[in-house]
N, C-alpha and C. Protein backbone atom coordinates (compact mmCIF):
# COMPACT_ATOMS: atom_id res chain seq x y z
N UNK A 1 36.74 -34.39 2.82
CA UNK A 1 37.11 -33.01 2.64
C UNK A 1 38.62 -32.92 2.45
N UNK A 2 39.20 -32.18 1.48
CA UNK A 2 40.72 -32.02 1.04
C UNK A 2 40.80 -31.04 1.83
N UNK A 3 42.28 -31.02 2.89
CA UNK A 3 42.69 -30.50 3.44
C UNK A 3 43.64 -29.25 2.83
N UNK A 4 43.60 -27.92 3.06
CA UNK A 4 44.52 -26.96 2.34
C UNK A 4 45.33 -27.24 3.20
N UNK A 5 47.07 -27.53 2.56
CA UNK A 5 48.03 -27.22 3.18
C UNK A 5 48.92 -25.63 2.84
N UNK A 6 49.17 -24.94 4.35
CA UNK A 6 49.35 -24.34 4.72
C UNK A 6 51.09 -23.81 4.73
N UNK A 7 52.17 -22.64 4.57
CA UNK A 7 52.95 -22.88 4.84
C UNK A 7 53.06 -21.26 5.31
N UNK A 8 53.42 -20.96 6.66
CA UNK A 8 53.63 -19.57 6.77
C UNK A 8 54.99 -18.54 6.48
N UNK A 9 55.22 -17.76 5.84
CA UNK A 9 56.58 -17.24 5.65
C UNK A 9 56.71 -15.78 6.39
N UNK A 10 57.47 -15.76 7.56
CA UNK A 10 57.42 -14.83 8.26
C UNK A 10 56.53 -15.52 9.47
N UNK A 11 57.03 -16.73 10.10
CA UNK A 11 56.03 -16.91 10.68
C UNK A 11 56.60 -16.92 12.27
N UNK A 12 57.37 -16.42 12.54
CA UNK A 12 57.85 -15.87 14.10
C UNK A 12 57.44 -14.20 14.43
N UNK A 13 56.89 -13.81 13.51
CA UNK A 13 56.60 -11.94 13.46
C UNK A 13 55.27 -12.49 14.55
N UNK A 14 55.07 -11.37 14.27
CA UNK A 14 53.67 -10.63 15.46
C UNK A 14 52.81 -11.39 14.18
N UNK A 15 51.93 -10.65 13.08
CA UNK A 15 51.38 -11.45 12.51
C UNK A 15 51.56 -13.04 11.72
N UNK A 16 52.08 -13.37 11.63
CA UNK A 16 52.91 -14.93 11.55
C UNK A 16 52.40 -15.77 12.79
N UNK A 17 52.70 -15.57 14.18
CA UNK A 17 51.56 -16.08 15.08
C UNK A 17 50.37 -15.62 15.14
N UNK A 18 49.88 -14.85 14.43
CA UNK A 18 48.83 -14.91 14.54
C UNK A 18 47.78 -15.52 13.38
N UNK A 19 48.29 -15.63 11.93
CA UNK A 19 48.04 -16.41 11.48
C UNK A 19 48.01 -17.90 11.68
N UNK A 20 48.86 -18.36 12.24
CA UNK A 20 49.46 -19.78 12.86
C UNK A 20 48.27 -20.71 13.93
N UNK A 21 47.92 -19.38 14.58
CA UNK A 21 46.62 -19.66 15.76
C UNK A 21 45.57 -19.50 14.68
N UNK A 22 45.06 -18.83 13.71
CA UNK A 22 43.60 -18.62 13.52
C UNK A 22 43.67 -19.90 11.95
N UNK A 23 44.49 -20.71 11.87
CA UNK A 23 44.87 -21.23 11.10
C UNK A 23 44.30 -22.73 12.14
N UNK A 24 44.72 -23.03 13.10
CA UNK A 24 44.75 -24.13 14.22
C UNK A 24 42.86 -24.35 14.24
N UNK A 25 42.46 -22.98 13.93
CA UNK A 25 40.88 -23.13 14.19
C UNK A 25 40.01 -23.69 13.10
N UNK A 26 40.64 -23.61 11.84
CA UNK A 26 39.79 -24.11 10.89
C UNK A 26 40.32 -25.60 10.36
N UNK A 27 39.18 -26.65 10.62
CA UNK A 27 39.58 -28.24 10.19
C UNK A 27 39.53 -28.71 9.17
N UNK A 28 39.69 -27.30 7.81
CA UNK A 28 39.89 -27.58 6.81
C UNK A 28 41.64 -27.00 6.22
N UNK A 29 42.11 -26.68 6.94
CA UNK A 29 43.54 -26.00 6.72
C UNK A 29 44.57 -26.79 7.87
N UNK A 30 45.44 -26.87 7.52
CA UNK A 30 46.38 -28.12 8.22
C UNK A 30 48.13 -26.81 7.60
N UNK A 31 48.21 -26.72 9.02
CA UNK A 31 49.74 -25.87 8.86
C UNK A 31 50.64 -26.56 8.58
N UNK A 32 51.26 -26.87 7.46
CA UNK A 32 52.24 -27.92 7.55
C UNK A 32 53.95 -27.57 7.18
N UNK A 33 53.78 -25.77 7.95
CA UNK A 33 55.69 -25.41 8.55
C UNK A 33 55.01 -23.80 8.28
N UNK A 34 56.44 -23.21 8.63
CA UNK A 34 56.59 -22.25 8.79
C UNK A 34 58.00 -22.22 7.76
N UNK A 35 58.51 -20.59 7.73
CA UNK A 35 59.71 -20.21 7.10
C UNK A 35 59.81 -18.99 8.05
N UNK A 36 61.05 -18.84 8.31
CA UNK A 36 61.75 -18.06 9.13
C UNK A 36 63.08 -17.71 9.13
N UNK A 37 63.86 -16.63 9.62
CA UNK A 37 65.34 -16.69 9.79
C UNK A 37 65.77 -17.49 10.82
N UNK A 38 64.55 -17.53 11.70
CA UNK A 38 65.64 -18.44 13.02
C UNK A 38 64.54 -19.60 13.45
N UNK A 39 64.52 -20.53 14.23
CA UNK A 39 63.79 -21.30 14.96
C UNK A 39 63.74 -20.71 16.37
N UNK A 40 63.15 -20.32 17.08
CA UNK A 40 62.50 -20.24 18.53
C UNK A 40 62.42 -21.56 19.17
N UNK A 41 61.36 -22.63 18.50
CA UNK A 41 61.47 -23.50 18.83
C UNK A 41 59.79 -23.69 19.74
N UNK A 42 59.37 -22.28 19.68
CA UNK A 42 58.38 -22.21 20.34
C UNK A 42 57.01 -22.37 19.57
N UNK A 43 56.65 -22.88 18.06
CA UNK A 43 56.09 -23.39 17.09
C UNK A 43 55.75 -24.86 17.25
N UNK A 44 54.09 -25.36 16.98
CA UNK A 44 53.66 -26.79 16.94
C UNK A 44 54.22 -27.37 15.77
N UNK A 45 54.73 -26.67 15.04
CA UNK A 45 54.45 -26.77 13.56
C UNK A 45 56.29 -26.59 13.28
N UNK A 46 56.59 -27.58 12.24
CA UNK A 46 58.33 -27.36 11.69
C UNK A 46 58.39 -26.10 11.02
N UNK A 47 59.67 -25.08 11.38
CA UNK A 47 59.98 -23.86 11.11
C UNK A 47 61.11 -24.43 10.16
N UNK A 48 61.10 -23.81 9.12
CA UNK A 48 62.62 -23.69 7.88
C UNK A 48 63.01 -22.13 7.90
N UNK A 49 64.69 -22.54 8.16
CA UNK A 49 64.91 -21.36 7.43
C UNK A 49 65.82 -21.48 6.15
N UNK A 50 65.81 -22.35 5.18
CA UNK A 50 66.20 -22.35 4.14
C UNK A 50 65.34 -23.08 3.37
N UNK A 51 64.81 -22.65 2.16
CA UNK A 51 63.63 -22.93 1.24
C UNK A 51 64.49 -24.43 0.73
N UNK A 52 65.21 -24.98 0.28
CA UNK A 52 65.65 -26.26 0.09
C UNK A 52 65.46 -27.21 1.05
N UNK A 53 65.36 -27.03 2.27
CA UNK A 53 65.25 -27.99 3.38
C UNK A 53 63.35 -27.93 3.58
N UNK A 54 62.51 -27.53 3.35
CA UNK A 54 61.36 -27.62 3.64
C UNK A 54 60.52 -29.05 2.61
N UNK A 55 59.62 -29.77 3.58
CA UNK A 55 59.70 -31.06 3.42
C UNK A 55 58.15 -31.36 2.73
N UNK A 56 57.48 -30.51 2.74
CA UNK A 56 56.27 -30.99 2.41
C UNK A 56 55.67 -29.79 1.16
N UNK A 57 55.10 -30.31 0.23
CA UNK A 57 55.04 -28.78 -0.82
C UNK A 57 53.27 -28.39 0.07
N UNK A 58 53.00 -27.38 0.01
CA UNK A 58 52.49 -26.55 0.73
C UNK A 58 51.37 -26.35 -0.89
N UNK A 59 50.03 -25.71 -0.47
CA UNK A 59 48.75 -25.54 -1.44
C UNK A 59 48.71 -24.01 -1.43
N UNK A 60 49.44 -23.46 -0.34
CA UNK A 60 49.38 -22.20 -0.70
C UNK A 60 50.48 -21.86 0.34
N UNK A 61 51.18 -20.27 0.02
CA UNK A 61 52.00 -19.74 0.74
C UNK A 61 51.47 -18.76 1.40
N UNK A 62 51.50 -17.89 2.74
CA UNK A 62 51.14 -16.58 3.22
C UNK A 62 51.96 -16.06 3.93
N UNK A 63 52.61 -15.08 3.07
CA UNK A 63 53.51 -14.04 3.73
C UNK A 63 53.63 -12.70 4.24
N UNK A 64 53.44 -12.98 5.51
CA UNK A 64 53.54 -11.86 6.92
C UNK A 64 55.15 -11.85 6.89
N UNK A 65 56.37 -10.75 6.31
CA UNK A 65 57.29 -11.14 6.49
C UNK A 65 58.19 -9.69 6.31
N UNK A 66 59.27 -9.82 5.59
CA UNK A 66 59.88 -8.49 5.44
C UNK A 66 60.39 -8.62 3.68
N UNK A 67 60.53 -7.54 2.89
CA UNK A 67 60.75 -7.90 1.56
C UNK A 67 62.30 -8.73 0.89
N UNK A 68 63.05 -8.79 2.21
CA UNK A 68 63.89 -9.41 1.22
C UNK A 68 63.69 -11.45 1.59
N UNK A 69 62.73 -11.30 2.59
CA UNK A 69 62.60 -12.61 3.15
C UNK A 69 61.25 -13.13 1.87
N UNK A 70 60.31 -12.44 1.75
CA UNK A 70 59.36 -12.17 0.53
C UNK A 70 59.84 -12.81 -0.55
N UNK A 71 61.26 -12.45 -1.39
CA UNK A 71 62.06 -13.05 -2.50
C UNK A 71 62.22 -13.79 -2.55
N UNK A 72 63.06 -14.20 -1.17
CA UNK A 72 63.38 -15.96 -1.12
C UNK A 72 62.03 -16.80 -0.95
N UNK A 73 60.71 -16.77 -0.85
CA UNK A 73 60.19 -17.07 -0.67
C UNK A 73 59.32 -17.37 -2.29
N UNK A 74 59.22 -16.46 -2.55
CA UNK A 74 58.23 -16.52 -3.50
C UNK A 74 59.29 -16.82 -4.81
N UNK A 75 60.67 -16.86 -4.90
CA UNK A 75 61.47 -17.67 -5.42
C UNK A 75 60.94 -19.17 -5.84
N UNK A 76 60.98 -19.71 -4.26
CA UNK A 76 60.35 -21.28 -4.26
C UNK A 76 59.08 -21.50 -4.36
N UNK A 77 58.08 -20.50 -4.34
CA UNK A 77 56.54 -20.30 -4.74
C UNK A 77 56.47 -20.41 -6.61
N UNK A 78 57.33 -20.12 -7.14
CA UNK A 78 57.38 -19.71 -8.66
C UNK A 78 57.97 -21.45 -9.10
N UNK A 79 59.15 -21.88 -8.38
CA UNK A 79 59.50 -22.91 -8.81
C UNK A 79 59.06 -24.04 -8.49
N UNK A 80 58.30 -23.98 -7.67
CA UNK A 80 57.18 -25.01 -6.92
C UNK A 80 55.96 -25.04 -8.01
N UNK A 81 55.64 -23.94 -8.14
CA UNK A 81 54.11 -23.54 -8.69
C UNK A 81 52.93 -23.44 -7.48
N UNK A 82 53.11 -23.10 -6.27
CA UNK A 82 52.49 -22.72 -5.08
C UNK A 82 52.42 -21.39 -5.11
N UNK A 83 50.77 -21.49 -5.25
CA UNK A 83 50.03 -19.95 -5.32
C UNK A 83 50.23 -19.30 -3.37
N UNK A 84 50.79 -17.79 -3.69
CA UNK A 84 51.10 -17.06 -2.58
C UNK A 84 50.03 -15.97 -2.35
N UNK A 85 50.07 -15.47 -1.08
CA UNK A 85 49.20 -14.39 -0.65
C UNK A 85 50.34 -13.81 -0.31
N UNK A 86 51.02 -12.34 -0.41
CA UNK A 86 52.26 -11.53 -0.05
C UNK A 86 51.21 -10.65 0.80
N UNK A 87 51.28 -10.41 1.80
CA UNK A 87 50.40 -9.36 3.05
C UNK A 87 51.60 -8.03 3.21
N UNK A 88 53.16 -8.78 2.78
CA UNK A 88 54.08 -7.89 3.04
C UNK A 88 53.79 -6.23 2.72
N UNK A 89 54.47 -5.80 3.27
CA UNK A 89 54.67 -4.23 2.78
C UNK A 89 56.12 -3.62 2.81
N UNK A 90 56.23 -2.34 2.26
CA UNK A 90 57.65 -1.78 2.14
C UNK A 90 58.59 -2.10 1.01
N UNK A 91 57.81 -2.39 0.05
CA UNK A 91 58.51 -2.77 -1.26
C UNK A 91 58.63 -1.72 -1.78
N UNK A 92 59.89 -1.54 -2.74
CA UNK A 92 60.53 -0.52 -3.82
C UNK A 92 59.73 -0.64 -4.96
N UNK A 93 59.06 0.19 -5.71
CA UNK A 93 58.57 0.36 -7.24
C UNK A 93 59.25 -0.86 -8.00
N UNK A 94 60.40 -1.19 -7.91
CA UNK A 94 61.24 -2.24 -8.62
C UNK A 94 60.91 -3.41 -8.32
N UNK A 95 60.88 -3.72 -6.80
CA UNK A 95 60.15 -4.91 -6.24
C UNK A 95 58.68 -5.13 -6.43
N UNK A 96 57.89 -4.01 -6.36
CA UNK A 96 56.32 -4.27 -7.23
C UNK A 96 56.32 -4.87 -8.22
N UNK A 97 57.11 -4.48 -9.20
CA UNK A 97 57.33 -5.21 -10.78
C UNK A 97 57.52 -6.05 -10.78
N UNK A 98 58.64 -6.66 -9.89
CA UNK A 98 59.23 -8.44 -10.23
C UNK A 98 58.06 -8.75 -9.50
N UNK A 99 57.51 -9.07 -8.22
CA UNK A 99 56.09 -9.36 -8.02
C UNK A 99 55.05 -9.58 -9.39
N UNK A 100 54.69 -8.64 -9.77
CA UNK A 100 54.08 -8.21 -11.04
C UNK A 100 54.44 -9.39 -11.70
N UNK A 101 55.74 -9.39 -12.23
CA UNK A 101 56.60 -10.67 -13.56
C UNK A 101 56.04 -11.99 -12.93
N UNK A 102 56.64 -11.73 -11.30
CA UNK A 102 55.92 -13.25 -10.91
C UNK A 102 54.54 -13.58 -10.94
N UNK A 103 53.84 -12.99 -11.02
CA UNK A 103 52.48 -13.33 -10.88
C UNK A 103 52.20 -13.96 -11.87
N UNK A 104 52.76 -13.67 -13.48
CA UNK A 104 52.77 -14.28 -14.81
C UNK A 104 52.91 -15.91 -14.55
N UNK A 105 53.42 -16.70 -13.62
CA UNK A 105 53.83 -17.61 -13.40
C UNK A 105 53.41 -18.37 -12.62
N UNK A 106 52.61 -17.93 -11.33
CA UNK A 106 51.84 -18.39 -10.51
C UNK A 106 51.14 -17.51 -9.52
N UNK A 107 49.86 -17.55 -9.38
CA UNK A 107 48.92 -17.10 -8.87
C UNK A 107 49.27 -16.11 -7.65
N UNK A 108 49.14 -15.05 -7.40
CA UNK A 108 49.57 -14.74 -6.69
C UNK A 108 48.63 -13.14 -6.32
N UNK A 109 48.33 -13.21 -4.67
CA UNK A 109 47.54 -12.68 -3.93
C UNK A 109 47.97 -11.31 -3.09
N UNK A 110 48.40 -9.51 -3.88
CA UNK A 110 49.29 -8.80 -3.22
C UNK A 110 48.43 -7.94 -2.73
N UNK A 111 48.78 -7.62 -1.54
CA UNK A 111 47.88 -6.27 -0.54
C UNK A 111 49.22 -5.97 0.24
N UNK A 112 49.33 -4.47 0.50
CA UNK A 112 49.93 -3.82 1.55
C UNK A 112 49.15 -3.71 2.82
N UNK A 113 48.19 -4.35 2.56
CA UNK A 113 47.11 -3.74 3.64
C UNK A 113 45.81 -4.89 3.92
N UNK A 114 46.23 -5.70 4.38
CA UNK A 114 44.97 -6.83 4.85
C UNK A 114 44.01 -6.38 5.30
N UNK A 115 43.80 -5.33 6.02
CA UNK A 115 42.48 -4.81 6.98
C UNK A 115 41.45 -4.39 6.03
N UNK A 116 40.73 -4.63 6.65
CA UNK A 116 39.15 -4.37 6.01
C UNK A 116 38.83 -2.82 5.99
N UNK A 117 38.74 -2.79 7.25
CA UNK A 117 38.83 -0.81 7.49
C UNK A 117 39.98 -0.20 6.38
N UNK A 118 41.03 -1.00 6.06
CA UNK A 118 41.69 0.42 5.38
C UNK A 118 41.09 -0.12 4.26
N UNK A 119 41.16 -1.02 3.36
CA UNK A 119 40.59 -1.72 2.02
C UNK A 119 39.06 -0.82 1.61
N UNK A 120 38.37 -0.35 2.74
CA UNK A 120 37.18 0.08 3.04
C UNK A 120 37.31 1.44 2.92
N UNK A 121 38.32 1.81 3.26
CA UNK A 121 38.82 3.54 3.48
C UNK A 121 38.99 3.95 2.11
N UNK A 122 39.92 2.91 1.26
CA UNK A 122 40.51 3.03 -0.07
C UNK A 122 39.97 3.61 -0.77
N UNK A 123 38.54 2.79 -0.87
CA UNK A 123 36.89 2.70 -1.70
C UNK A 123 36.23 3.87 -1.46
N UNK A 124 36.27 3.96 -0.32
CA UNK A 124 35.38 5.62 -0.07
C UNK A 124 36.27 6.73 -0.52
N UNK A 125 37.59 6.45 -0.31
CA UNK A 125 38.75 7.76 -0.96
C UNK A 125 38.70 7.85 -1.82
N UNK A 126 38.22 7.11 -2.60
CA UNK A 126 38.65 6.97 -4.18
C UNK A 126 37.29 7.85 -4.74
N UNK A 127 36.20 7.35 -4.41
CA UNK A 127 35.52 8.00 -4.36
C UNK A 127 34.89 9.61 -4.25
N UNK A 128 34.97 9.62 -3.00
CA UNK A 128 35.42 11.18 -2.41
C UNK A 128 36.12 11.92 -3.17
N UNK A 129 37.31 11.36 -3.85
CA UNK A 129 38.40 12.23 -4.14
C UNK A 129 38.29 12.50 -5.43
N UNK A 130 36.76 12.11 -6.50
CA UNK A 130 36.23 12.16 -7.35
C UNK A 130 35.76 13.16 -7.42
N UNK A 131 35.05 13.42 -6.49
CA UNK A 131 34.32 15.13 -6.36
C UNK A 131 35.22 15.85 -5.66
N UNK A 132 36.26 15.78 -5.35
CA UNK A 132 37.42 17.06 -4.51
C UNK A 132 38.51 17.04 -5.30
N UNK A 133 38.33 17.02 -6.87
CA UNK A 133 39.15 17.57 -7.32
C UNK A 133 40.08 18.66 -7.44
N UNK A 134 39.55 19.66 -6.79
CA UNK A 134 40.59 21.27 -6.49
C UNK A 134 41.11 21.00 -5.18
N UNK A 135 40.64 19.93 -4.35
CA UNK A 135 41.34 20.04 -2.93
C UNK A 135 42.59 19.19 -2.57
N UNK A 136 43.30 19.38 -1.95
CA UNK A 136 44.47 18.79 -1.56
C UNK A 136 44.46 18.47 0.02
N UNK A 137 44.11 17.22 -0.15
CA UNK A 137 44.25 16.06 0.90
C UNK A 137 44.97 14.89 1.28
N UNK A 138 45.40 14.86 2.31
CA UNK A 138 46.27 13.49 2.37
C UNK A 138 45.64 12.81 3.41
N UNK A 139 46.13 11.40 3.60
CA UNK A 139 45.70 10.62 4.55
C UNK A 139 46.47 9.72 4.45
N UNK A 140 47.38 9.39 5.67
CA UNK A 140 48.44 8.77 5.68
C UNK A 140 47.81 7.39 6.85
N UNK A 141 48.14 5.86 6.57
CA UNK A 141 47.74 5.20 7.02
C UNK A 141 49.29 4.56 7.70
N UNK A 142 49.02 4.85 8.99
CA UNK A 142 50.72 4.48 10.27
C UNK A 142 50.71 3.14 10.68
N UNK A 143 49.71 2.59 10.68
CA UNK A 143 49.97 1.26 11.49
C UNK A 143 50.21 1.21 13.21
N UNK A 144 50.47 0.01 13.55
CA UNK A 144 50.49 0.50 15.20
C UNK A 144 51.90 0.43 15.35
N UNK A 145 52.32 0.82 16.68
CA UNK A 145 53.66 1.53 16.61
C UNK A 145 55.19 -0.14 16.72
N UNK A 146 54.39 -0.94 16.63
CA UNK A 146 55.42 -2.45 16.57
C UNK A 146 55.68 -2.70 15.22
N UNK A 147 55.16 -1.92 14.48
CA UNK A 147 55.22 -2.32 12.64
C UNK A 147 56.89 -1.74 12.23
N UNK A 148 57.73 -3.02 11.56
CA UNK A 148 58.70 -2.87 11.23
C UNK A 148 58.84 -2.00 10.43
N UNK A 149 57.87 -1.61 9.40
CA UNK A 149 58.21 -0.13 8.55
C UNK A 149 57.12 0.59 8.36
N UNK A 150 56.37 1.00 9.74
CA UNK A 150 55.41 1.48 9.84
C UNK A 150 55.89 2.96 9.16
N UNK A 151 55.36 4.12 8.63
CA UNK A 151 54.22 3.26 7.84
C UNK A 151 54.66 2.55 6.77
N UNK A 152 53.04 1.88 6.07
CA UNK A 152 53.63 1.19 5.07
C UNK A 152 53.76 1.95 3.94
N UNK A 153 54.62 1.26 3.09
CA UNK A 153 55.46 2.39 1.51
C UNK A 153 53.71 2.02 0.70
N UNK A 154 53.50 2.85 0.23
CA UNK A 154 52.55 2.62 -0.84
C UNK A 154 51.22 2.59 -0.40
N UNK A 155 51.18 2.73 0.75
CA UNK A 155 49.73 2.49 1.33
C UNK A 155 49.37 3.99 1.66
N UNK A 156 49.04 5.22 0.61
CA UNK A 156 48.69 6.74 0.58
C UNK A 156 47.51 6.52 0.07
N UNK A 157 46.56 7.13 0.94
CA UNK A 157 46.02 8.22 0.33
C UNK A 157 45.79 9.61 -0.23
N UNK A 158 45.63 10.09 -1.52
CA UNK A 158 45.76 11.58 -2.05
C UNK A 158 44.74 11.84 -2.89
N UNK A 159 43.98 13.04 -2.81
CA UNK A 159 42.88 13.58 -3.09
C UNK A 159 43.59 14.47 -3.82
């Protein structure tokens, strides 16, 4: 069995360990670092915080992170050719686009919103909001109150 190697970016956040642990459970995925601004030190796994010093090329990237940490990241995802999952949120219309450009280049996996329930919410809104055409509705999705830019930019619903 080929092992996916793993590289987390943003991986000292709240979700970053928690990817890190549910990552440890499957014996087909092998974490092989993290990317971060700082080392803790409190990681099984080697933390970088500069994309030149990271030692092993990685099969895929997943970033739980913040958008300007996102850039540098998916910088070395483009010049690598390592397909990314961006989970990030809080990007500018401008930053959607270069995302967008990058994707032309290597594979790449974007959600503001990992959860199933809201992904699920989306589908039924979209829906709904098919037949409530004269009505004016919003539904604003907050996150829990530890979210660095709760809420997230782009993640509306409007009827």
């Amino acid at each position: 069995m080929k092992m996916i190697k793993v590289l987390i970016n943003g991986c000292n956040g709240r979700m970053g360990q928690v990817l890190a642990n549910e990552i440890e459970r499957f014996p087909e995925l092998l974490l092989v670092g993290g990317f971060d601004i700082h080392d803790e030190g409190k990681n099984t796994f080697p933390v970088y915080s500069k994309v030149e010093d990271i030692q092993e090329k990685p099969d895929v990237i997943i970033d739980f992170s913040i958008p300007v940490s996102t850039f540098n990241i998916l910088n070395y995802a483009v010049n690598e050719k390592v397909p990314i999952v961006i989970a990030t949120t809080g990007f500018t219309k401008e930053q959607l686009e270069e995302i967008k450009v990058a994707s032309t280049l290597v594979p790449i996996f974007q959600s503001s919103n990992m959860s199933f329930d809201i992904n699920l919410m989306k589908k039924i809104v979209a829906e709904v909001a098919k037949k409530l055409k004269d009505t004016d509705i919003e539904i604003v999705e907050t996150h829990h109150n530890r979210k660095i830019d709760a809420p997230s930019r782009y993640c509306y619903f409007t009827c």
